[in-house]
Protein backbone atom coordinates (compact mmCIF):
# COMPACT_ATOMS: atom_id res chain seq x y z
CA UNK A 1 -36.38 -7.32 40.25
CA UNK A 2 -37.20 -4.35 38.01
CA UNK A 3 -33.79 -4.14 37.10
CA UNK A 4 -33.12 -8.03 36.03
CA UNK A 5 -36.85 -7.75 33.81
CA UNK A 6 -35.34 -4.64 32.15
CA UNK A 7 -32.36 -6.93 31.20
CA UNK A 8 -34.72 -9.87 29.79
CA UNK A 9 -36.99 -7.05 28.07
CA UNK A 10 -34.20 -5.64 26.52
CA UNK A 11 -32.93 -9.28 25.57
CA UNK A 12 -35.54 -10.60 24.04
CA UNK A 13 -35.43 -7.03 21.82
CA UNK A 14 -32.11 -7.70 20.61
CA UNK A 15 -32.44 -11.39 19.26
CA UNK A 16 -35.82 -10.35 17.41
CA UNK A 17 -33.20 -7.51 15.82
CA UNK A 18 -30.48 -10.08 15.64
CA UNK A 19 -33.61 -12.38 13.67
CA UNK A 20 -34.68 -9.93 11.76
CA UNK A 21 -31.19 -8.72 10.32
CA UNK A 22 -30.00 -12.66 9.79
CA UNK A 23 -33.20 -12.88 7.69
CA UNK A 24 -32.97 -9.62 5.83
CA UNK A 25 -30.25 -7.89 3.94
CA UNK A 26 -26.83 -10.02 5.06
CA UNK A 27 -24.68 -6.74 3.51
CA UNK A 28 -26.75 -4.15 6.02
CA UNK A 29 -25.76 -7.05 8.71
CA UNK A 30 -22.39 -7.22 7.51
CA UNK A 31 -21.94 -3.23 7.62
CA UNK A 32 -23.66 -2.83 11.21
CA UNK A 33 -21.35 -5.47 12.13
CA UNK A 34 -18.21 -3.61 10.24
CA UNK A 35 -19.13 -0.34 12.14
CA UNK A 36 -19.56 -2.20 15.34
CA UNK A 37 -15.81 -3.29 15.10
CA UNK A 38 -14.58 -0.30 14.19
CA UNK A 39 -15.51 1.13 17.38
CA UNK A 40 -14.46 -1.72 18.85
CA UNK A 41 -11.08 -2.47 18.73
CA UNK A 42 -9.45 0.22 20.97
CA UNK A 43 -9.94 3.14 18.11
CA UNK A 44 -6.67 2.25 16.61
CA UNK A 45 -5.06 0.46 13.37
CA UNK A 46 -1.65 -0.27 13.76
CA UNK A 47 0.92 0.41 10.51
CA UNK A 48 4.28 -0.78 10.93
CA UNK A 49 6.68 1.10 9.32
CA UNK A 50 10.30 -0.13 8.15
CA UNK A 51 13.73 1.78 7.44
CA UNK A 52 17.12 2.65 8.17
CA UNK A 53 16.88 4.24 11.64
CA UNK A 54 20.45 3.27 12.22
CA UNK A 55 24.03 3.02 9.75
CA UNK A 56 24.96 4.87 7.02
CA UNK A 57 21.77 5.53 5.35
CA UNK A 58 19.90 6.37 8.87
CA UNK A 59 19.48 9.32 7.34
CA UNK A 60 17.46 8.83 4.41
CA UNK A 61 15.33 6.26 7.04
CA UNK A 62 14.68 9.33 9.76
CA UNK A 63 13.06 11.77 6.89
CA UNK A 64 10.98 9.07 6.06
CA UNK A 65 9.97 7.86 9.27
CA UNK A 66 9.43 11.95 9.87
CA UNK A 67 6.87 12.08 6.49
CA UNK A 68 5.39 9.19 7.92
CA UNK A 69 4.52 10.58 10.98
CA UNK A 70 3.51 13.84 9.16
CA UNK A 71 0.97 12.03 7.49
CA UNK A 72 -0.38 10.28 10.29
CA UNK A 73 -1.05 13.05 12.43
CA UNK A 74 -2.99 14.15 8.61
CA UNK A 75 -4.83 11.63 9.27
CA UNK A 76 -6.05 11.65 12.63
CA UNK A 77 -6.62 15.16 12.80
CA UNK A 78 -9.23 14.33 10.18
CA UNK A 79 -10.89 11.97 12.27
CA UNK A 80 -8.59 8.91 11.25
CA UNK A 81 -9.98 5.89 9.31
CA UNK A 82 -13.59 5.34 9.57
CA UNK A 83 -13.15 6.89 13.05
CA UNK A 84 -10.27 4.91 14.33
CA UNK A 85 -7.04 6.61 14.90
CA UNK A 86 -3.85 5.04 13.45
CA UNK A 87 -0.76 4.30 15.20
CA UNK A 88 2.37 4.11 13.48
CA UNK A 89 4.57 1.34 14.40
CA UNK A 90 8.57 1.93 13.40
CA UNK A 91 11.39 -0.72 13.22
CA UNK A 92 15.03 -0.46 12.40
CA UNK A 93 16.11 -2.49 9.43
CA UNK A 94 19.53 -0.97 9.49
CA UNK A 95 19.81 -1.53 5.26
CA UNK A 96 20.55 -5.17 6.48
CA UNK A 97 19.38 -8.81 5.18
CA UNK A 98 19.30 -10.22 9.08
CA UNK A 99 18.51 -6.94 10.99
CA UNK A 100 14.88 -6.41 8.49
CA UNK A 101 13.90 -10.26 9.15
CA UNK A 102 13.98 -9.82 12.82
CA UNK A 103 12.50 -6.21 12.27
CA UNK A 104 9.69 -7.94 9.93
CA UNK A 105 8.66 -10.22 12.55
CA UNK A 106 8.82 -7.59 15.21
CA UNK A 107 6.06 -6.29 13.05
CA UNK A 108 4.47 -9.19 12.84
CA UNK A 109 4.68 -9.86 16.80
CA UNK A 110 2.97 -6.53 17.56
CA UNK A 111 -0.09 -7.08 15.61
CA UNK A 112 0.20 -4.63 12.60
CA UNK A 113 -2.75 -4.29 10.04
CA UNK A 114 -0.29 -3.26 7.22
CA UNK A 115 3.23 -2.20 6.55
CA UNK A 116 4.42 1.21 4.79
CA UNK A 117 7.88 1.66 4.02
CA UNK A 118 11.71 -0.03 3.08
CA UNK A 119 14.56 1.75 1.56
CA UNK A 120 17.18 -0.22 0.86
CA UNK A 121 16.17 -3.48 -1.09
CA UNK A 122 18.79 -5.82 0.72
CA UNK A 123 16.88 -5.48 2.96
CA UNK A 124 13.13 -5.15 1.56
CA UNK A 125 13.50 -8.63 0.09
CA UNK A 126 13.82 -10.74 2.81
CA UNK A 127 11.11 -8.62 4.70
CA UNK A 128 8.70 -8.63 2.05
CA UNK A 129 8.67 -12.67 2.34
CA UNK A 130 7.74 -12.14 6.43
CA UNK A 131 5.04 -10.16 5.80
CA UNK A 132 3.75 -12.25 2.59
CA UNK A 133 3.80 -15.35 5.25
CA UNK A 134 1.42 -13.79 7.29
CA UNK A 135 -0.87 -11.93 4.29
CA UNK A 136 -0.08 -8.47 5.84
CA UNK A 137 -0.76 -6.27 2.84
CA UNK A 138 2.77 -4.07 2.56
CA UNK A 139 3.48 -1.02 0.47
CA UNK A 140 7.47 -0.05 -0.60
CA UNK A 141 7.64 3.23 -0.70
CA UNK A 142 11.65 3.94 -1.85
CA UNK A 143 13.74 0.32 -2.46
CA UNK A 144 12.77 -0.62 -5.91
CA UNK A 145 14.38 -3.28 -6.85
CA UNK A 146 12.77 -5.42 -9.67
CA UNK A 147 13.33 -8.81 -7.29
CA UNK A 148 10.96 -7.31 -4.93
CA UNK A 149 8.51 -7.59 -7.80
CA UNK A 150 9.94 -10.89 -9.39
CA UNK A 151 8.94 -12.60 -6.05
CA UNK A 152 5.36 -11.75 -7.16
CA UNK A 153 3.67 -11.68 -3.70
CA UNK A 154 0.51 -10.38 -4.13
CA UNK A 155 0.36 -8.83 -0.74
CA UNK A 156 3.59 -6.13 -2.19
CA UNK A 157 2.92 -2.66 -3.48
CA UNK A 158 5.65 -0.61 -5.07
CA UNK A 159 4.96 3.08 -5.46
CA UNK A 160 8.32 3.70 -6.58
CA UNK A 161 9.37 3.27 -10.03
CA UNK A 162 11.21 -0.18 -10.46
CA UNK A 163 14.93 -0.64 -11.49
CA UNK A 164 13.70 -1.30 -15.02
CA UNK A 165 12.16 1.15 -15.27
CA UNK A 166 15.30 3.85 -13.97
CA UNK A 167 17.09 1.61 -16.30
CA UNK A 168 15.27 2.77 -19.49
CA UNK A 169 15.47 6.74 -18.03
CA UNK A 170 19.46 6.22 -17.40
CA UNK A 171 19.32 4.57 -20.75
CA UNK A 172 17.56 6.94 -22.68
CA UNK A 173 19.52 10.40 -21.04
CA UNK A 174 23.27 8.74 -22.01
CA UNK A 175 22.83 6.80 -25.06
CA UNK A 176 19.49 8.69 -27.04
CA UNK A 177 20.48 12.61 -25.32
CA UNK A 178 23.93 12.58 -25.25
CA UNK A 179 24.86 10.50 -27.64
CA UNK A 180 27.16 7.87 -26.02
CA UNK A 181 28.77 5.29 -26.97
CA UNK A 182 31.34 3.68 -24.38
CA UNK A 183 29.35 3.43 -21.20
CA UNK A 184 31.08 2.38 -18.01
CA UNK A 185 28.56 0.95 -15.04
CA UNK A 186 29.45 0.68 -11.50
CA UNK A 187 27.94 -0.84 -8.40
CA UNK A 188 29.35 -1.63 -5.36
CA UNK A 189 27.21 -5.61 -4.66
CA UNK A 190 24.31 -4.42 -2.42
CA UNK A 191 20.89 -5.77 -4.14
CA UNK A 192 19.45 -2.84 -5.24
CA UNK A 193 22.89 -1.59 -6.77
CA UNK A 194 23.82 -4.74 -8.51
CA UNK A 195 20.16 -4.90 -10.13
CA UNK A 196 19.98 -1.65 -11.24
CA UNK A 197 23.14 -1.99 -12.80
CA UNK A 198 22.87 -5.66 -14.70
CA UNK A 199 19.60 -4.26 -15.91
CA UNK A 200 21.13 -1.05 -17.10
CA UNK A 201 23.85 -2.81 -18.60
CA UNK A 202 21.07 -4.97 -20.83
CA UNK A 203 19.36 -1.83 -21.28
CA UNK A 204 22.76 0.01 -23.02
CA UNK A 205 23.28 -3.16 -24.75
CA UNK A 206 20.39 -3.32 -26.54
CA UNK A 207 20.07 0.59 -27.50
CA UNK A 208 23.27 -0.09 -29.31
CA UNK A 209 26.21 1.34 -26.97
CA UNK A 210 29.06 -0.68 -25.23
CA UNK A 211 29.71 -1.57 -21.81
CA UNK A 212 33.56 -0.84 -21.90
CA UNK A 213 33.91 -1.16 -18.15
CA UNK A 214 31.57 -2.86 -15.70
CA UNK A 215 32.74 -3.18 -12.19
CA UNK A 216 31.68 -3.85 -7.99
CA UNK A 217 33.42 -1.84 -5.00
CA UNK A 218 32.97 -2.94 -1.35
CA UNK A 219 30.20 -0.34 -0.05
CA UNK A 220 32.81 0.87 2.76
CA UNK A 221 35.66 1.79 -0.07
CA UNK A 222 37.24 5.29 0.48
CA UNK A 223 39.87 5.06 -1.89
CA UNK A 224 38.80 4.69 -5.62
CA UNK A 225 42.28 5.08 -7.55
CA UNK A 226 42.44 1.97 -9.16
CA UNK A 227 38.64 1.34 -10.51
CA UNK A 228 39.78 5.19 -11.66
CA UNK A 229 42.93 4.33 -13.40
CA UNK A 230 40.74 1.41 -14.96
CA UNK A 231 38.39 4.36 -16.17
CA UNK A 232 40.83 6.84 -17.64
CA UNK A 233 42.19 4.05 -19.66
CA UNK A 234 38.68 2.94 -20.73
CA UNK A 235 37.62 6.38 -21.85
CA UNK A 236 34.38 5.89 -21.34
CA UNK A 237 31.60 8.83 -22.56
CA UNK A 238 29.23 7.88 -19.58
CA UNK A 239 29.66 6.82 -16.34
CA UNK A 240 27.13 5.63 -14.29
CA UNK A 241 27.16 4.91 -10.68
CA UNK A 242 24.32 2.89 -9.20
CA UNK A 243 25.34 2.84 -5.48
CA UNK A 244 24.37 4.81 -2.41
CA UNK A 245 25.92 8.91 -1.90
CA UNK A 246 28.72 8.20 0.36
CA UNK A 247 30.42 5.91 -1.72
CA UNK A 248 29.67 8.42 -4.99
CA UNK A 249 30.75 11.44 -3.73
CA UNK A 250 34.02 10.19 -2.95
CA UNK A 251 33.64 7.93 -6.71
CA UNK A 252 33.22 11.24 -8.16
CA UNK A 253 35.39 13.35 -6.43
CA UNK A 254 38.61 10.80 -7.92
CA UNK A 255 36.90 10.59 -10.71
CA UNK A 256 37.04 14.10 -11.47
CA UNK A 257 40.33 14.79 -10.20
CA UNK A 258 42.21 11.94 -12.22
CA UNK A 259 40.15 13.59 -15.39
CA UNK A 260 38.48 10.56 -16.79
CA UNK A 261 36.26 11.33 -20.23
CA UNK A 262 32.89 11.54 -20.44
CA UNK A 263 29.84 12.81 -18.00
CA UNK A 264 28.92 10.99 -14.60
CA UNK A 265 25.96 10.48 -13.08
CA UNK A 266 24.29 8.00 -10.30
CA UNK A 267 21.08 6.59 -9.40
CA UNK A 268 18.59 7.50 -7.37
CA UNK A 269 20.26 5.62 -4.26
CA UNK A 270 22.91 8.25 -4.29
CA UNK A 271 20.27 11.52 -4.38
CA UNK A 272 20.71 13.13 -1.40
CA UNK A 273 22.32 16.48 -1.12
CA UNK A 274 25.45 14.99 1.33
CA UNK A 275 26.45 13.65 -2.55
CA UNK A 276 26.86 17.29 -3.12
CA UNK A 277 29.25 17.79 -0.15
CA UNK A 278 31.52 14.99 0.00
CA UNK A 279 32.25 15.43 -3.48
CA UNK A 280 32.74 19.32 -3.34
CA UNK A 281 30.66 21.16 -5.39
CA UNK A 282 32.88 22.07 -8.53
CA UNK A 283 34.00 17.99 -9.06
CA UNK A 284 29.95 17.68 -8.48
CA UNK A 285 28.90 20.22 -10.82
CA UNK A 286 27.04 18.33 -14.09
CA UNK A 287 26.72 15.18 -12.53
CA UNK A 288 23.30 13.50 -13.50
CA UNK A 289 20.92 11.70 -11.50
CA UNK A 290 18.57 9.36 -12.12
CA UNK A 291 15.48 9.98 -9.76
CA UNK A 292 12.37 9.40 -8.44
CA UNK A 293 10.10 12.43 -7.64
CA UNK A 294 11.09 14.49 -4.58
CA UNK A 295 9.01 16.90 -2.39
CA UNK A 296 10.97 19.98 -4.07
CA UNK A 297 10.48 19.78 -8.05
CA UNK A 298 6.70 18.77 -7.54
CA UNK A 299 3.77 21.12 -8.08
CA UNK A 300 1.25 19.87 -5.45
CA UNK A 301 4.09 19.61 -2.63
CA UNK A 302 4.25 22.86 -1.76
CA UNK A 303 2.38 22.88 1.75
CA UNK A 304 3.68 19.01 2.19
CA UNK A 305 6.97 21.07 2.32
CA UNK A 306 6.64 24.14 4.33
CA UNK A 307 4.27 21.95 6.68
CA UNK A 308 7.52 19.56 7.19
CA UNK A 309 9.79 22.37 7.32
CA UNK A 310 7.78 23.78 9.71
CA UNK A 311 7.68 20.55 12.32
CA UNK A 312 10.94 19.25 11.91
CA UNK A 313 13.06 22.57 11.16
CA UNK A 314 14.69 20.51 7.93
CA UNK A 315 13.66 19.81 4.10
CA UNK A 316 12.06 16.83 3.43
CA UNK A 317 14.29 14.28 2.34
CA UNK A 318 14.47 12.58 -1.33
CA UNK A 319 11.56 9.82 -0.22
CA UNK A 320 9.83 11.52 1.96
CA UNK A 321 6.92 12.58 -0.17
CA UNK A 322 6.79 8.75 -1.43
CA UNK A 323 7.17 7.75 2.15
CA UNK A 324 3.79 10.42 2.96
CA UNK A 325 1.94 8.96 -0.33
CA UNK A 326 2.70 5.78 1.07
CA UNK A 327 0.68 6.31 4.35
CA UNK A 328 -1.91 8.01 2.27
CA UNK A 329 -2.37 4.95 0.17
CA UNK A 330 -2.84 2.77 2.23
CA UNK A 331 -5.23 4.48 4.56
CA UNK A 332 -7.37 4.96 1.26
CA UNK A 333 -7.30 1.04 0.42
CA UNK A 334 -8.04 0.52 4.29
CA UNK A 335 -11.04 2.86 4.40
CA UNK A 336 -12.11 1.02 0.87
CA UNK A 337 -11.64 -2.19 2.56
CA UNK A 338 -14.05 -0.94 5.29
CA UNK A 339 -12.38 -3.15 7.98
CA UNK A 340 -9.00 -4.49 9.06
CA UNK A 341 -9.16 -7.79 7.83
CA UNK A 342 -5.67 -7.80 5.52
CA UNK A 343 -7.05 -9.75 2.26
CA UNK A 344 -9.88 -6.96 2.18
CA UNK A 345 -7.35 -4.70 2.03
CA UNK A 346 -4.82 -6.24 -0.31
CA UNK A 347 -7.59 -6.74 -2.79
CA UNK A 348 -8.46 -2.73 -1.99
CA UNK A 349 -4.51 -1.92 -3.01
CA UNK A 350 -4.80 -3.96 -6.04
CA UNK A 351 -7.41 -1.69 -7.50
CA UNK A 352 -5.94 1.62 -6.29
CA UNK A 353 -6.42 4.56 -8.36
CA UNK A 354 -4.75 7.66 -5.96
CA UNK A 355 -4.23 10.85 -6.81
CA UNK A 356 -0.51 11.66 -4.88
CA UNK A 357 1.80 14.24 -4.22
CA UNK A 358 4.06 11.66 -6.49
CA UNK A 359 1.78 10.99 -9.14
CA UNK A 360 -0.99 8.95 -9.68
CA UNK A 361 -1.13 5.73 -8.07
CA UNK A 362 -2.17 2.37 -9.74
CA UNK A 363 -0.82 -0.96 -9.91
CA UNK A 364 0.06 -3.25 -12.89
CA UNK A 365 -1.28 -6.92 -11.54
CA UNK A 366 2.91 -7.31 -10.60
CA UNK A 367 2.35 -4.75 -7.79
CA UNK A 368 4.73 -2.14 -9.31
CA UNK A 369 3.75 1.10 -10.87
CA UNK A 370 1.51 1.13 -13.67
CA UNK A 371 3.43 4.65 -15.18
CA UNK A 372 6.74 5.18 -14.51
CA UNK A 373 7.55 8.32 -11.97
CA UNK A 374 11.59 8.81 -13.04
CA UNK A 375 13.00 11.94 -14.20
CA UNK A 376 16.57 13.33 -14.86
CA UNK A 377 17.90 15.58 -12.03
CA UNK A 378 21.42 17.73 -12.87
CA UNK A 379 23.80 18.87 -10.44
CA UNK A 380 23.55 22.82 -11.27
CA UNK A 381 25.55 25.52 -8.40
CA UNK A 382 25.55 23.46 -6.15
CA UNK A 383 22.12 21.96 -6.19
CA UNK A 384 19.88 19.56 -7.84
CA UNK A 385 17.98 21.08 -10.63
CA UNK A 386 15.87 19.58 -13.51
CA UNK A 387 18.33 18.36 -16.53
CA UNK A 388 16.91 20.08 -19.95
């Protein structure tokens, strides 16, 4: 009997509370309620993350799902968001149109908050438009496509620089630096390649140089000696290769050995140290590359660096600090959100201002960078190096 009065007591108590909070200040309501939930819903936030775990570029997919997980465990061991832990949440796009859809929705299935990741934009695209469907706020960290902004879903966040805007750099290091004239462009029909190079080829145009040769290779092509042939005979002073590093180590390898004119360089698809090695490192030597910032020629990544080195006995890879700022972004709009509900937390992306190991993170009201983060890397012994 004691026991069940206890229970109506203590009833009673909480609607007078419940009464006196609906009829006092509803954002004190609001924020008991907020903290209530966060307690709540099993002490976790799900972020999905998406990437290449398998093909040819599951390398570049594994150091980022690595930096992910790096900054995760940041995270947590700092008591996580608002006190709940996240879990990360991986899927295998494979670089593929199909494979990312059924990823996406794999995402979608298990209940993520928000989505942190993509590398190849073939396959970013069509997973973007999944996770706009269902409002799940989404930030790229490596493909950067400009499509992925042209489909202007405001739920999309691109903390890499876009293709324009590795356009202009590629632009402004051949035709305003070294002075050419002829420019040769070549991408092998993948979405980010393609767009990287009809917007570089605009780009030339209008600085005042000529495309002389402009030209697609099937992404599995080994043997180069006729797009080379085509090249000697063009004489270009610049050639620039927009594809991913297997295909442009071999490119450059013939390229070098059939002596075409002019310097070579590729984007940033193609900046991984393997580019080095398949082409041998003399044919590699000078080659220029277009890139966004990696872990090694920034200031503030030094214990990112050695703390990776340390866990996974490797360097970080070329988008694995953007892949870590990535994680740290959104766990700052999420905490600014102060809840899980996904339009609180798009509108908390949208107003970003985050100090990174990458730069400083804002958003133009597209959802790509509001400053540029490209720079000109150089092929120097055997390593990347910054051009001068």
């Amino acid at each position: 009997m004691k026991k069940q009065t206890s229970i109506g007591i203590a009833t009673v108590i909480l609607g007078m509370l419940a009464l006196t909070a609906c009829g006092g200040n509803s954002d004190g309501a609001k924020s008991a309620a907020s903290s209530a939930e966060g307690s709540a819903y099993g002490k976790e936030i799900k972020i999905g993350m998406m990437s290449a775990l398998s093909g040819n570029e599951a390398k570049m997919g594994q150091d980022m799902k690595q930096a992910a997980e790096l900054a995760v465990d940041e995270i947590n061991a700092a008591g996580g968001i608002n006190g709940s832990k996240i879990k990360l949440v991986a899927q295998d796009d494979a670089c593929d149109p199909q494979t990312a859809t059924a990823a996406a929705n794999k995402l979608v299935s298990e209940g993520v908050t928000a989505v942190v990741g993509g590398y190849c934009s073939g396959a970013a695209i069509p997973a973007t438009g999944v996770f706009h469907q269902n409002g799940i706020p989404t930030v790229i960290t490596a493909a950067n496509s400009q499509k992925i902004a042209d489909q202007k879903f405001p739920e999309i966040f691109m903390i890499n620089g876009t293709g324009v805007h590795q356009a202009q750099m590629a632009t402004e290091y051949m035709v305003n630096q070294k002075q050419a004239k002829k420019i040769a462009i070549i991408h092998d029909n993948s979405a980010f390649a393609k767009d990287l190079a009809e917007v570089t080829k605009k780009q030339v145009e209008s600085a005042g140089a000529k495309v002389v040769v402009f030209d697609a290779v099937n992404p599995d092509e080994t043997d180069f000696s006729s797009l080379v042939s085509k090249l000697k005979q063009a004489q270009p002073d610049a050639t620039y290769w927009t594809a991913y590093y297997k295909g442009g180590g071999l490119f450059i390898k013939q390229f070098k050995q059939q002596g075409v004119s002019g310097i070579i360089g590729v984007g940033d698809g193609a900046n991984d140290k393997m580019l080095i090695d398949i082409a041998g490192k003399a044919a590699a030597e000078g080659t220029f590359i277009t890139n966004s910032p990696t872990a090694e020629f920034l200031p503030d990544a030094k214990k990112f660096v050695d703390d990776y080195k340390g866990r996974f006995s490797q360097e970080p890879g070329p988008y694995s600090a953007l892949q870590y700022d990535g994680i740290k972004v959104m766990a700052d709009a999420i905490k600014r959100a102060g809840s899980t509900d996904k339009k609180a937390i798009t509108e908390a992306l949208a107003k970003s201002d985050v100090k990174t190991l990458t730069g400083q993170v804002s958003f133009t009201p597209q959802g790509t960078l509001t400053k540029s983060n490209f720079v000109v890397l150089q092929v120097k012994e055997g390593t990347f190096a910054p051009s001068k």
